[in-house]
Protein backbone atom coordinates (compact mmCIF):
# COMPACT_ATOMS: atom_id res chain seq x y z
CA UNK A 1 34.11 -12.46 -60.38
CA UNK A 2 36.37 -11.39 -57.60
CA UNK A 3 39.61 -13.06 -58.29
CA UNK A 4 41.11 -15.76 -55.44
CA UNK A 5 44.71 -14.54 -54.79
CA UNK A 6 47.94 -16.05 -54.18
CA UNK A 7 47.48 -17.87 -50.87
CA UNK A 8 50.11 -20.50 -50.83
CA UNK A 9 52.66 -18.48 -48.33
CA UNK A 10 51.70 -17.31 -45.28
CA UNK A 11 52.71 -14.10 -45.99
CA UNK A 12 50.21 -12.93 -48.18
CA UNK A 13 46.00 -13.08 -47.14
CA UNK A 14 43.71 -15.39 -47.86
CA UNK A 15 40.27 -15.31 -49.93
CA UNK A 16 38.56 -18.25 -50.90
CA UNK A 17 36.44 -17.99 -54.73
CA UNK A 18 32.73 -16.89 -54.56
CA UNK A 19 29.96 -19.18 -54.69
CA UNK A 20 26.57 -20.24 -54.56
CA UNK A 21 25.11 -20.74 -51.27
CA UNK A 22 23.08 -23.94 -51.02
CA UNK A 23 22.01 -24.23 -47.88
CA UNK A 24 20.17 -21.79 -46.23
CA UNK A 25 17.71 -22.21 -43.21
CA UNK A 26 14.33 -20.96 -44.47
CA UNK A 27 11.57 -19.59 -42.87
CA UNK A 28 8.05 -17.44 -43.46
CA UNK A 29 5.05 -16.35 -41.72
CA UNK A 30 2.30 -15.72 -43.54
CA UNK A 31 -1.46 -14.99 -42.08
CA UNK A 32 -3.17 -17.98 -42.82
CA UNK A 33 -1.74 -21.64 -44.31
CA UNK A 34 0.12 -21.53 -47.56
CA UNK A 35 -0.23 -24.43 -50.13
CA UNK A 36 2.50 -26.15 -49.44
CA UNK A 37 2.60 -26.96 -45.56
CA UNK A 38 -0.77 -28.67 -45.34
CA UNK A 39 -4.53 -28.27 -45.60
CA UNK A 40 -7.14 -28.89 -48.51
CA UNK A 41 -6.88 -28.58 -52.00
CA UNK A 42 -6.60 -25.15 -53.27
CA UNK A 43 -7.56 -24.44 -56.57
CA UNK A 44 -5.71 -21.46 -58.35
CA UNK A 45 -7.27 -19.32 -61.20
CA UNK A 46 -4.57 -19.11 -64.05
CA UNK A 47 -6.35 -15.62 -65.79
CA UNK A 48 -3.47 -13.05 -65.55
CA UNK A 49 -0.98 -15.76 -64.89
CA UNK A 50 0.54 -16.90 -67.54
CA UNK A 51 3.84 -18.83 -65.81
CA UNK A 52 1.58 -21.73 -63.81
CA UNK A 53 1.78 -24.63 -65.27
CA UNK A 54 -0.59 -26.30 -62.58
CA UNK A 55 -3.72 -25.41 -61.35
CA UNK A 56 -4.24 -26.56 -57.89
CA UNK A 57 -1.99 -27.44 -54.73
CA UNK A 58 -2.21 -30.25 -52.04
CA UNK A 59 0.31 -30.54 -49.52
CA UNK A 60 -0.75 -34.15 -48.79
CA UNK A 61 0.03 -34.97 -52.74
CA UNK A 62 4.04 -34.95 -53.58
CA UNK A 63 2.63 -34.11 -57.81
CA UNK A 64 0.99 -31.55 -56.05
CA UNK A 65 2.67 -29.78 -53.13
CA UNK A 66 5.07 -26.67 -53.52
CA UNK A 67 7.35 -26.42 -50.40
CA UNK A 68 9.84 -23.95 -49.63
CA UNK A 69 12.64 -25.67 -51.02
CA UNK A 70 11.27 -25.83 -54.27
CA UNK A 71 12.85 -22.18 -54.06
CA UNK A 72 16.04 -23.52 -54.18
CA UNK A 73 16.45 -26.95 -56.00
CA UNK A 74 18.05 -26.92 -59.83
CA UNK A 75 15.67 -25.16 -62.37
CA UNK A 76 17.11 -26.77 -65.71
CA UNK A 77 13.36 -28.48 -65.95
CA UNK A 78 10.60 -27.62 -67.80
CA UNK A 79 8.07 -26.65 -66.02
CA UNK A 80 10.03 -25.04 -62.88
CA UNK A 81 9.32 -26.06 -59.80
CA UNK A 82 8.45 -23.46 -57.57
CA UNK A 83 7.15 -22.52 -53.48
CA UNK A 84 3.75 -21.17 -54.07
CA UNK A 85 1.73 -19.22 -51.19
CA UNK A 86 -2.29 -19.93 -50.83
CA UNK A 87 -4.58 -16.95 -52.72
CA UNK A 88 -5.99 -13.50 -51.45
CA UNK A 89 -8.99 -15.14 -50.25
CA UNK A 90 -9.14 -12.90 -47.18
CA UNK A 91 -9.23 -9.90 -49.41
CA UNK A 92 -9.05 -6.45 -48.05
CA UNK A 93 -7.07 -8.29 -45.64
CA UNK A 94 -3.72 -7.71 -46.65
CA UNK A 95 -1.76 -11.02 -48.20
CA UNK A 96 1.80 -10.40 -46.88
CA UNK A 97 4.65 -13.55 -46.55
CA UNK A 98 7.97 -13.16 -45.28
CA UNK A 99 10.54 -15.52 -46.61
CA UNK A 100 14.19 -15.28 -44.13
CA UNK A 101 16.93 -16.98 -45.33
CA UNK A 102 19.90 -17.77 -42.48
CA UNK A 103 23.09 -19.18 -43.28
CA UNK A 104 24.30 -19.07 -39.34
CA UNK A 105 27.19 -17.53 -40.48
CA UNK A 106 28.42 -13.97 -41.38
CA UNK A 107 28.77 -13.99 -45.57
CA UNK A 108 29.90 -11.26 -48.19
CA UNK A 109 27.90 -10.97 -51.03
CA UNK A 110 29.79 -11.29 -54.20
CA UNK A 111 27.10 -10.82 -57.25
CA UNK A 112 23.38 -9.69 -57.66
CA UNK A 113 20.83 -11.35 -55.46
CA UNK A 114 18.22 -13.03 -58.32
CA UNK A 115 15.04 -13.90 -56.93
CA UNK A 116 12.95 -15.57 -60.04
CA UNK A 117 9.10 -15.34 -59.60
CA UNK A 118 6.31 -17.83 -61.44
CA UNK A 119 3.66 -16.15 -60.41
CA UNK A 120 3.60 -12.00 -61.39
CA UNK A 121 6.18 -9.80 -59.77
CA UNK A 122 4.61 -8.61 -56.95
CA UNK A 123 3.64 -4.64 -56.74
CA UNK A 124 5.08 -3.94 -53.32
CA UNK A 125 8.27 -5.88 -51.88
CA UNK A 126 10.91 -5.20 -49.17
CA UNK A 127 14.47 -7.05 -49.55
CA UNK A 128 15.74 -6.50 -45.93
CA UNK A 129 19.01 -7.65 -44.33
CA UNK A 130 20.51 -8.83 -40.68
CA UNK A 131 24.39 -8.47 -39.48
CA UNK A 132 23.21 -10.17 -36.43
CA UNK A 133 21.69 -13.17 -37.00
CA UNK A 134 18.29 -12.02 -37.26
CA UNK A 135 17.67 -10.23 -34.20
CA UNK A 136 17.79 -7.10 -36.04
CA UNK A 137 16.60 -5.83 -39.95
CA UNK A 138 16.94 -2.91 -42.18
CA UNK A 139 16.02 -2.31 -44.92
CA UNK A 140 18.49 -3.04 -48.27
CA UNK A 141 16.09 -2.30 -51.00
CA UNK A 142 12.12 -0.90 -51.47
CA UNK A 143 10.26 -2.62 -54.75
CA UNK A 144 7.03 -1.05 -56.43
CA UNK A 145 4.64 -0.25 -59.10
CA UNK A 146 4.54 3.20 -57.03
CA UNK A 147 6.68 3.71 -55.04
CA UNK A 148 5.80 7.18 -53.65
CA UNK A 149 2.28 5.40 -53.01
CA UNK A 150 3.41 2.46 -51.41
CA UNK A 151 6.57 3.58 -49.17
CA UNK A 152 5.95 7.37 -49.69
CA UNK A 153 9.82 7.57 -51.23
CA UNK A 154 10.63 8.51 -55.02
CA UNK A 155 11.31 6.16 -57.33
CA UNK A 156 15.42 5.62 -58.40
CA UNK A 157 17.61 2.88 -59.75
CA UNK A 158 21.23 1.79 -59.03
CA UNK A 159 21.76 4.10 -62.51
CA UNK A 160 20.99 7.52 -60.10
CA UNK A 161 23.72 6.63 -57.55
CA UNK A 162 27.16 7.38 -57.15
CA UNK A 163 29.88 6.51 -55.08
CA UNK A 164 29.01 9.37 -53.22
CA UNK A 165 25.55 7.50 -52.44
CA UNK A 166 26.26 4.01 -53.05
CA UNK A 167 25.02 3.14 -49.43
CA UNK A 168 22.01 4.59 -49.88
CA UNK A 169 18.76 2.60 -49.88
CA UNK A 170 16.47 3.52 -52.58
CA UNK A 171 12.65 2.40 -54.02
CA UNK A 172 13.02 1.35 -57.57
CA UNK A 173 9.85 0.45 -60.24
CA UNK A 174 12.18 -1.11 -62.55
CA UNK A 175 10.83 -4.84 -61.34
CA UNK A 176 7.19 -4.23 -60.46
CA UNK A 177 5.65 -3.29 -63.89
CA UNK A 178 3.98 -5.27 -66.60
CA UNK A 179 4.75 -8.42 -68.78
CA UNK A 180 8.01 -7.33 -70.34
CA UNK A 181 11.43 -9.38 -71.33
CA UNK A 182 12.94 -10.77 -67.70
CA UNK A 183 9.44 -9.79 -66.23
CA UNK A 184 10.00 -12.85 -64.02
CA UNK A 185 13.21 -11.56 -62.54
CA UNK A 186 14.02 -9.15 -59.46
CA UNK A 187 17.38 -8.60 -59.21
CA UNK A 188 18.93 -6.78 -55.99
CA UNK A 189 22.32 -4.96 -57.88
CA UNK A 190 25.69 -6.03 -56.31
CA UNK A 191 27.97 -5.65 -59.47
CA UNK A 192 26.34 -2.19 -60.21
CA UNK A 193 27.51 -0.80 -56.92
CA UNK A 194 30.82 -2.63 -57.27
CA UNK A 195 31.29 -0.77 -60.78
CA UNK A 196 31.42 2.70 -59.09
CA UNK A 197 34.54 1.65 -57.80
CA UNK A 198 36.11 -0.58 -60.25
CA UNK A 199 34.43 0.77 -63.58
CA UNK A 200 31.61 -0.12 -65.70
CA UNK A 201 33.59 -3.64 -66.87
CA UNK A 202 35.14 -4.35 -63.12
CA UNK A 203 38.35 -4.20 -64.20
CA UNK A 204 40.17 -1.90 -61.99
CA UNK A 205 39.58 -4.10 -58.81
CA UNK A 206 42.21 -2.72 -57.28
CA UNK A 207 40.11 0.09 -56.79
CA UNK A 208 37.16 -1.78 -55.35
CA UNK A 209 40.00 -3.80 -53.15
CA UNK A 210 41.33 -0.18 -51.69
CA UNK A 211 37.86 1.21 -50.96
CA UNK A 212 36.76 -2.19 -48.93
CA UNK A 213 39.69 -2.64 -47.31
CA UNK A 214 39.55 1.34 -46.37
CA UNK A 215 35.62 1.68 -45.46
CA UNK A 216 34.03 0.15 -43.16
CA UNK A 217 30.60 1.00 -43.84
CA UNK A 218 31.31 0.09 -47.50
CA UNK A 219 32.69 -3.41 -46.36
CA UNK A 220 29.19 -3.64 -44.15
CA UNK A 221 26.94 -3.27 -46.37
CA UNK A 222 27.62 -6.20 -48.35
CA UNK A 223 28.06 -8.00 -45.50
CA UNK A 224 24.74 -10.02 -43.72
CA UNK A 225 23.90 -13.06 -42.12
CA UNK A 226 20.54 -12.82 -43.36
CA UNK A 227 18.29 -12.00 -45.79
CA UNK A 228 14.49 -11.84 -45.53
CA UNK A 229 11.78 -11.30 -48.21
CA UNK A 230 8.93 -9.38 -47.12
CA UNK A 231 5.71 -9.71 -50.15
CA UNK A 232 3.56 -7.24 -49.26
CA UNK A 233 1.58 -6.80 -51.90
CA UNK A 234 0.71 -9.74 -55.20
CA UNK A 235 0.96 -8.83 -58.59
CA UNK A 236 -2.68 -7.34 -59.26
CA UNK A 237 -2.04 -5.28 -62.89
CA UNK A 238 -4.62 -3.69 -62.29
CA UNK A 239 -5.86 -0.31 -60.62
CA UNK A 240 -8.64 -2.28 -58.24
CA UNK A 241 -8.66 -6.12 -57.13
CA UNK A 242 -10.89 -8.02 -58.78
CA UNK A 243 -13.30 -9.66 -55.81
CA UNK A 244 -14.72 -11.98 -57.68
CA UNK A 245 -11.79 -13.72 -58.97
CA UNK A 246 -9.31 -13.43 -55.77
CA UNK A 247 -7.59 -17.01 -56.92
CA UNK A 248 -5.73 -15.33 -59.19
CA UNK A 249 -3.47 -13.13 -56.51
CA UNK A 250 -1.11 -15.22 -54.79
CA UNK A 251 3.21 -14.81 -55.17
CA UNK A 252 5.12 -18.33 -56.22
CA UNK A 253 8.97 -18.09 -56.31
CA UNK A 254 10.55 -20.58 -58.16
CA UNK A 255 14.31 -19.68 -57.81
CA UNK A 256 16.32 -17.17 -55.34
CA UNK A 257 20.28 -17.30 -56.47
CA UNK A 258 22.64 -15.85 -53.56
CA UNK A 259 26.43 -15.99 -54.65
CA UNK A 260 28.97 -14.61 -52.24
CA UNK A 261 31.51 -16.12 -49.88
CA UNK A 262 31.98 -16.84 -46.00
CA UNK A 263 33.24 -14.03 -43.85
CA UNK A 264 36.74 -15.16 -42.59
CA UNK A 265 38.51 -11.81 -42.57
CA UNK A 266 41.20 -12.32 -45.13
CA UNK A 267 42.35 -15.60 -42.87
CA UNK A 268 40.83 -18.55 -45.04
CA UNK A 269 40.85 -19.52 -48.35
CA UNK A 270 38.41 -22.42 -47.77
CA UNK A 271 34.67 -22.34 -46.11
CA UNK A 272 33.17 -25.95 -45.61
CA UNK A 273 29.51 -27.06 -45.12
CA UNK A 274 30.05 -29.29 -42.09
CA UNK A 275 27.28 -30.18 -39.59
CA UNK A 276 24.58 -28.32 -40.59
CA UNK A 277 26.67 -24.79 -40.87
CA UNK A 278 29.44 -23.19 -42.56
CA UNK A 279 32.55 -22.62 -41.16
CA UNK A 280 35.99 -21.01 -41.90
CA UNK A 281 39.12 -23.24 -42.79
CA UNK A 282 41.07 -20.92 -40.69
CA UNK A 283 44.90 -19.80 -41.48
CA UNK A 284 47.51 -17.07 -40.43
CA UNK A 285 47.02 -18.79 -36.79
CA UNK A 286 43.73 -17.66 -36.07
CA UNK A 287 40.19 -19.27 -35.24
CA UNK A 288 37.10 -18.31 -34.52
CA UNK A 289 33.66 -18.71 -37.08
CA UNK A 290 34.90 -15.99 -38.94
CA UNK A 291 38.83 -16.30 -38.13
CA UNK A 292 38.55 -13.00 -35.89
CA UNK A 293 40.73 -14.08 -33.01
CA UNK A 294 44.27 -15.36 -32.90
CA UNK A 295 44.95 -18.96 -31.93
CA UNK A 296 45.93 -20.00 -28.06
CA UNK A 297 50.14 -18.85 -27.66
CA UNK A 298 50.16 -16.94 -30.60
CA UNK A 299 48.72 -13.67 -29.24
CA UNK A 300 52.08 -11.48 -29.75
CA UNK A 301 50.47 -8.79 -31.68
CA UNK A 302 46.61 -8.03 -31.46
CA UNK A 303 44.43 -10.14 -34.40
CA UNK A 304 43.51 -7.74 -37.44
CA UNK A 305 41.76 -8.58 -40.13
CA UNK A 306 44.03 -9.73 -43.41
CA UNK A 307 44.77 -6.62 -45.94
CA UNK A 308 44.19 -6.40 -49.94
CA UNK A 309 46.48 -3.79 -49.80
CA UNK A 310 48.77 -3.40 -50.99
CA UNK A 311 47.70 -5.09 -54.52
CA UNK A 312 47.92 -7.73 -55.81
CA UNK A 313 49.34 -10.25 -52.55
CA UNK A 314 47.59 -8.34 -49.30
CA UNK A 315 48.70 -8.45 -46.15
CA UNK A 316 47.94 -11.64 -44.43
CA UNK A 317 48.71 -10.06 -40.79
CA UNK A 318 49.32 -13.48 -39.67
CA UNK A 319 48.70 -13.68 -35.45
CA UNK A 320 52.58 -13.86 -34.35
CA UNK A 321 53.77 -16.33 -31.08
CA UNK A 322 53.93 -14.81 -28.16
CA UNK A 323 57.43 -13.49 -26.86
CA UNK A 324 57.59 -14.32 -23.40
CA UNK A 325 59.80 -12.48 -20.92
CA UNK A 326 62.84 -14.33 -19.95
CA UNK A 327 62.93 -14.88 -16.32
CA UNK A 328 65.73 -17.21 -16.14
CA UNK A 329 68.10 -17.27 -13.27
CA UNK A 330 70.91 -15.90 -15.43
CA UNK A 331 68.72 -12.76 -16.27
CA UNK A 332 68.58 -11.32 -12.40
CA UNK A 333 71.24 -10.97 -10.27
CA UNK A 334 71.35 -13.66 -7.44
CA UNK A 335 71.48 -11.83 -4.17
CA UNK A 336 68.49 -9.06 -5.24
CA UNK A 337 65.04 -9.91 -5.05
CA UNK A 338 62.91 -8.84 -8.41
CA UNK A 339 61.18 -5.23 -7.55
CA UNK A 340 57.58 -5.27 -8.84
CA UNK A 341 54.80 -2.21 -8.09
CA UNK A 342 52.74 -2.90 -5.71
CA UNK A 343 49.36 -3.97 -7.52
CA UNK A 344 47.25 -5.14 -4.88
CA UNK A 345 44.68 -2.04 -5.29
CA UNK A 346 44.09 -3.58 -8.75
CA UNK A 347 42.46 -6.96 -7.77
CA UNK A 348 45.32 -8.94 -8.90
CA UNK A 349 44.24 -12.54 -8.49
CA UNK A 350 47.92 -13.99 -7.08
CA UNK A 351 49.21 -11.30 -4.83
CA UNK A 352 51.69 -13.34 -3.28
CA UNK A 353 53.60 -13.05 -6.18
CA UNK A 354 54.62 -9.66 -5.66
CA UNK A 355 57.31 -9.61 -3.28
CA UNK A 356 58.75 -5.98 -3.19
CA UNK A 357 62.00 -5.33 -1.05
CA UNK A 358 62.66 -2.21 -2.14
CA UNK A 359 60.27 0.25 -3.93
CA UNK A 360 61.07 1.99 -7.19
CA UNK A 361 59.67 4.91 -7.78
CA UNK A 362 58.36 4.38 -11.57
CA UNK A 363 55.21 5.89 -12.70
CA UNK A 364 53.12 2.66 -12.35
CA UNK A 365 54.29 2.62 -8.55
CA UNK A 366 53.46 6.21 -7.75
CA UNK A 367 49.76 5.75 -9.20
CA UNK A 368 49.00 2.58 -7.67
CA UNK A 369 50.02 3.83 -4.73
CA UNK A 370 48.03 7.15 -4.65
CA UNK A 371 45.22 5.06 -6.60
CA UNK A 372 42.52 7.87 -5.06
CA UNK A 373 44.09 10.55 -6.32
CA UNK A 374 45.71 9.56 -9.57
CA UNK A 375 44.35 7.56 -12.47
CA UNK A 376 46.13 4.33 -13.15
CA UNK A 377 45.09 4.63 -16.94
CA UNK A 378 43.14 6.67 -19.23
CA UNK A 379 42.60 7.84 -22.79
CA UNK A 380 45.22 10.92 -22.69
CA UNK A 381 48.69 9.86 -21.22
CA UNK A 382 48.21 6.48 -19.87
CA UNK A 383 47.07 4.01 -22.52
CA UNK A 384 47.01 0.40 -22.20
CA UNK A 385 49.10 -1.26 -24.21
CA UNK A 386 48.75 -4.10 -26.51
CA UNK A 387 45.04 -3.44 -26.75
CA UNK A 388 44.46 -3.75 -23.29
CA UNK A 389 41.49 -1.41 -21.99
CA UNK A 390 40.98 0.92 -19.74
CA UNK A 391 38.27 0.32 -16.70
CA UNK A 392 37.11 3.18 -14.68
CA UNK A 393 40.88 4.57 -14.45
CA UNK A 394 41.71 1.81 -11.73
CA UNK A 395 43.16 -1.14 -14.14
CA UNK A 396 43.75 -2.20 -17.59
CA UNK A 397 41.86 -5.30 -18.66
CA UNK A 398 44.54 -6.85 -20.26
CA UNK A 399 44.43 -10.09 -23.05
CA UNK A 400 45.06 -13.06 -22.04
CA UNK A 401 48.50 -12.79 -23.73
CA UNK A 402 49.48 -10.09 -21.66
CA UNK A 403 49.92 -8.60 -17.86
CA UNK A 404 51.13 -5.92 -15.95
CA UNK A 405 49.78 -2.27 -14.40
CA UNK A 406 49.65 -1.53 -18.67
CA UNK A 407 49.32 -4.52 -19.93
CA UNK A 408 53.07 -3.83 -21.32
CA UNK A 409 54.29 -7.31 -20.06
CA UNK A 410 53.68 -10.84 -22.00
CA UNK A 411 52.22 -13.31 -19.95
CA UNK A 412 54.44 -16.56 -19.40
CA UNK A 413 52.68 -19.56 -20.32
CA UNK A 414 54.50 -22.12 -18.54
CA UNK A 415 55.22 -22.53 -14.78
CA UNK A 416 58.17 -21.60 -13.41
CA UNK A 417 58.92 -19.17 -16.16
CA UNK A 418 58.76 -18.74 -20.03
CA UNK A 419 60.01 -21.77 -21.78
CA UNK A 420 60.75 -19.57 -24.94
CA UNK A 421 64.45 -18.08 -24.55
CA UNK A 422 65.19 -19.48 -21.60
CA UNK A 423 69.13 -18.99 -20.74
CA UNK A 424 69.77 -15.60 -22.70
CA UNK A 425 71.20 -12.94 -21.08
CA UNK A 426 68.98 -10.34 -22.15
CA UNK A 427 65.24 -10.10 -21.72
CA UNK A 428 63.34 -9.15 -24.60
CA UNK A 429 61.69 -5.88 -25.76
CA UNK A 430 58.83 -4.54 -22.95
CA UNK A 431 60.29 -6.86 -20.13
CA UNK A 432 60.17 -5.06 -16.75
CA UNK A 433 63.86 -6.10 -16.06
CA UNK A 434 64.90 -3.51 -18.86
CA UNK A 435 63.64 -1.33 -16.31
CA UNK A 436 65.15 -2.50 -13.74
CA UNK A 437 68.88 -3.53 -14.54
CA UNK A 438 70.20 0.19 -13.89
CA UNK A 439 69.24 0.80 -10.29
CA UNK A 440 70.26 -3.31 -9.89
CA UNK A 441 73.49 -2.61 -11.47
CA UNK A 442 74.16 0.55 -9.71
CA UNK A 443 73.93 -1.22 -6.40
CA UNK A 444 75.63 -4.31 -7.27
CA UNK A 445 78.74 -1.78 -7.79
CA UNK A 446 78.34 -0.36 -4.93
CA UNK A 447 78.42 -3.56 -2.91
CA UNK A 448 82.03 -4.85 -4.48
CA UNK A 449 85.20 -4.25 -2.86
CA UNK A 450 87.24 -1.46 -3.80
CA UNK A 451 90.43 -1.57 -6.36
CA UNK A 452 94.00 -2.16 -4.45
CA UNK A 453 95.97 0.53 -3.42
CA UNK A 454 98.82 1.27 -5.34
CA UNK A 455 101.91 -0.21 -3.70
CA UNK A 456 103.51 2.64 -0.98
CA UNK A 457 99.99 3.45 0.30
CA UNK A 458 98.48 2.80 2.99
CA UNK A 459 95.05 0.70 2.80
CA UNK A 460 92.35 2.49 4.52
CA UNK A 461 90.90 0.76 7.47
CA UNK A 462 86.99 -0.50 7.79
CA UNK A 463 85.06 -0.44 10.75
């Protein structure tokens, strides 16, 4: 439902339409083997479950087996297929699965997350999420017939928030009771947190646009690389478990619908399935997996992420080429020498390019060289520039675009000079020799011979 805008010039960002994703890595652990990896027969009591259409699974039997991707394959059939998990034969022991989908790639959800059971919803569920590729989880939403019971939290739905507490992660009961209309569906509510923003129909998106492009935490949390399923608890209906009939607990999921788009930071309008991962199509001169860098000689303003504001076109904060300094002969005067600080105290990896003749006393120079008792940089007076930072108030770690005690200078990329405005008479914006054509000029007036005398006087006499 988010709308694709304008991307045909450069000048405006990039956003590629929502859909859904196909192709997920999927893994679970459960305790003991499910029915459809391997092992004997299982046979499944159907009391209670009104949605099975079979009666028995064999992993070793194609009419028989229910893998994992049976979770994701097109349901228009009747009967579903469906990924069904062995019984609670191991009762009191408890039956828990955790399903993790990974795309490899950073994606924003767009819509509700659907996950479609064919066995009964179960009582207790976690949906849980990762921004780092699994290495990490919390916790998006708590499902269950009690909630203050099962995760000691009171119940809520998406209804009780506001955009006050939109973030917040809640327990709701609304998907863990009874045999009702939908009673097959769990639904994890993307377009009901959108509408506190852009209204109960979503049509002030420009609203939604401003607050994402504004919030950071807003913009993260429907942001994840993965999403895992934790079933912690099969669909009993009743107050006790019924021992004698434990074939009857058991989850089976025959549909989970995720509909978003790849992460590419406002820089693509295309994400392609290509060797076993998703990628960005990236524009605006950047690269990267999610178009969060700029490109190699067009680092002449730090990357940022594209804009939606301001609506409807964005800001595509295309990565501009560098400006090199011009260092051409015509720039210096002949007979001076170029005066650079002295920067060996800060590790520089070519000193012999610093050739000072005569030492000027800029601020740069006076720090370097009083390095133990003045900072070379810091977070009050000296910042470096061009999003260079600061290390232990000795250097700036500068990009690779740029150089210099601040990072203030851009970095030539050719030998023997920059091959960009080579011949003008004028160095650019944040070239040192800005700095140092007064002094240079100064002398070079010092050094030329005098006016002539007006005629009847006498021409003084050098020694």
């Amino acid at each position: 439902f988010w709308v694709a805008l304008n991307s045909q010039q450069s000048s405006y960002l990039c956003v590629h339409q929502p859909c859904k994703f196909w192709y997920p890595r999927v893994t679970w652990n459960q305790p003991h083997k499910d029915s459809g990896v391997g092992g004997p027969t299982v046979v499944f009591l159907l009391v209670g479950n009104p949605y099975m259409c079979n009666n028995e699974c064999d992993a070793s039997t194609p009419e028989l087996a229910h893998p994992p991707e049976l979770m994701f394959d097109f349901e228009g059939r009747h009967p579903s297929t469906f990924w069904q998990s062995a019984t609670w034969k191991e009762y009191p022991k408890p039956l828990q699965v955790n399903i993790t989908l990974s795309w490899s790639k950073t994606i924003e959800l767009t819509d509700n997350i659907v996950i479609t059971f064919e066995s009964g919803r179960p009582d207790q569920m976690i949906l849980e999420k990762s921004l780092d590729y699994g290495r990490t989880w919390q916790p998006y939403q708590y499902y269950a017939t009690d909630c203050l019971d099962a995760f000691h939290m009171d119940p809520k739905s998406v209804k009780d928030l506001s955009q006050h507490t939109v973030l917040e992660i809640i327990c709701t009961e609304e998907y863990s009771t009874g045999y009702t209309t939908n009673s097959k569906i769990i639904h994890f509510e993307i377009k009901d947190r959108f509408a506190f923003f852009a209204g109960p129909r979503l049509r002030n998106m420009a609203s939604l646009y401003g607050q994402l492009d504004t919030t950071k935490k807003l913009r993260d949390f429907f942001t994840v690389t993965d999403l895992r399923i934790r079933l912690l608890r099969p669909a009993v209906g009743e107050i006790f478990v019924d021992e004698l009939h434990l074939a009857r607990y058991f989850y089976a999921i025959s549909d989970i619908k995720v509909r978003g788009r790849c992460k590419c930071n406002l820089h693509a309008t295309v994400c392609v399935y290509d060797n076993s991962k998703l990628s960005c199509e990236c524009e605006h001169n950047t690269t990267g997996p999610d178009c969060g860098k700029c490109k190699k000689n067009y680092q002449g303003r730090p990357w940022s992420p594209g804009s939606y504001l301001p609506i409807p076109k964005g800001t595509a904060n295309t990565c501009d080429f560098t400006r090199n300094c011009d260092m051409s002969p015509l720039t210096y005067p002949p007979k001076f020498n170029r005066i650079w600080p002295n920067i060996s105290s800060l590790e520089v990896s070519n000193p012999k390019q610093v050739a000072p003749k005569l030492a000027l006393p800029t601020v740069s120079s006076v720090q370097v060289a009083n390095h133990k008792r003045a900072n070379v940089c810091d977070n009050e007076l000296l910042h470096c520039q061009n999003g260079g930072t600061c290390h232990n108030n000795a250097r700036c770690l500068c990009p690779a675009a740029y150089t210099g005690i601040l990072c203030e200078k851009p970095r030539c990329q050719e030998a023997g000079g920059c091959a960009s405005g080579a011949g003008q008479r004028a160095p650019p914006r944040g070239c040192p020799a800005l700095l140092l054509l007064p002094p240079l000029v100064l002398m070079l007036l010092m050094l030329l011979p005098p006016p002539p005398a007006p005629l009847g006087t006498a021409r003084p006499r050098l020694f």
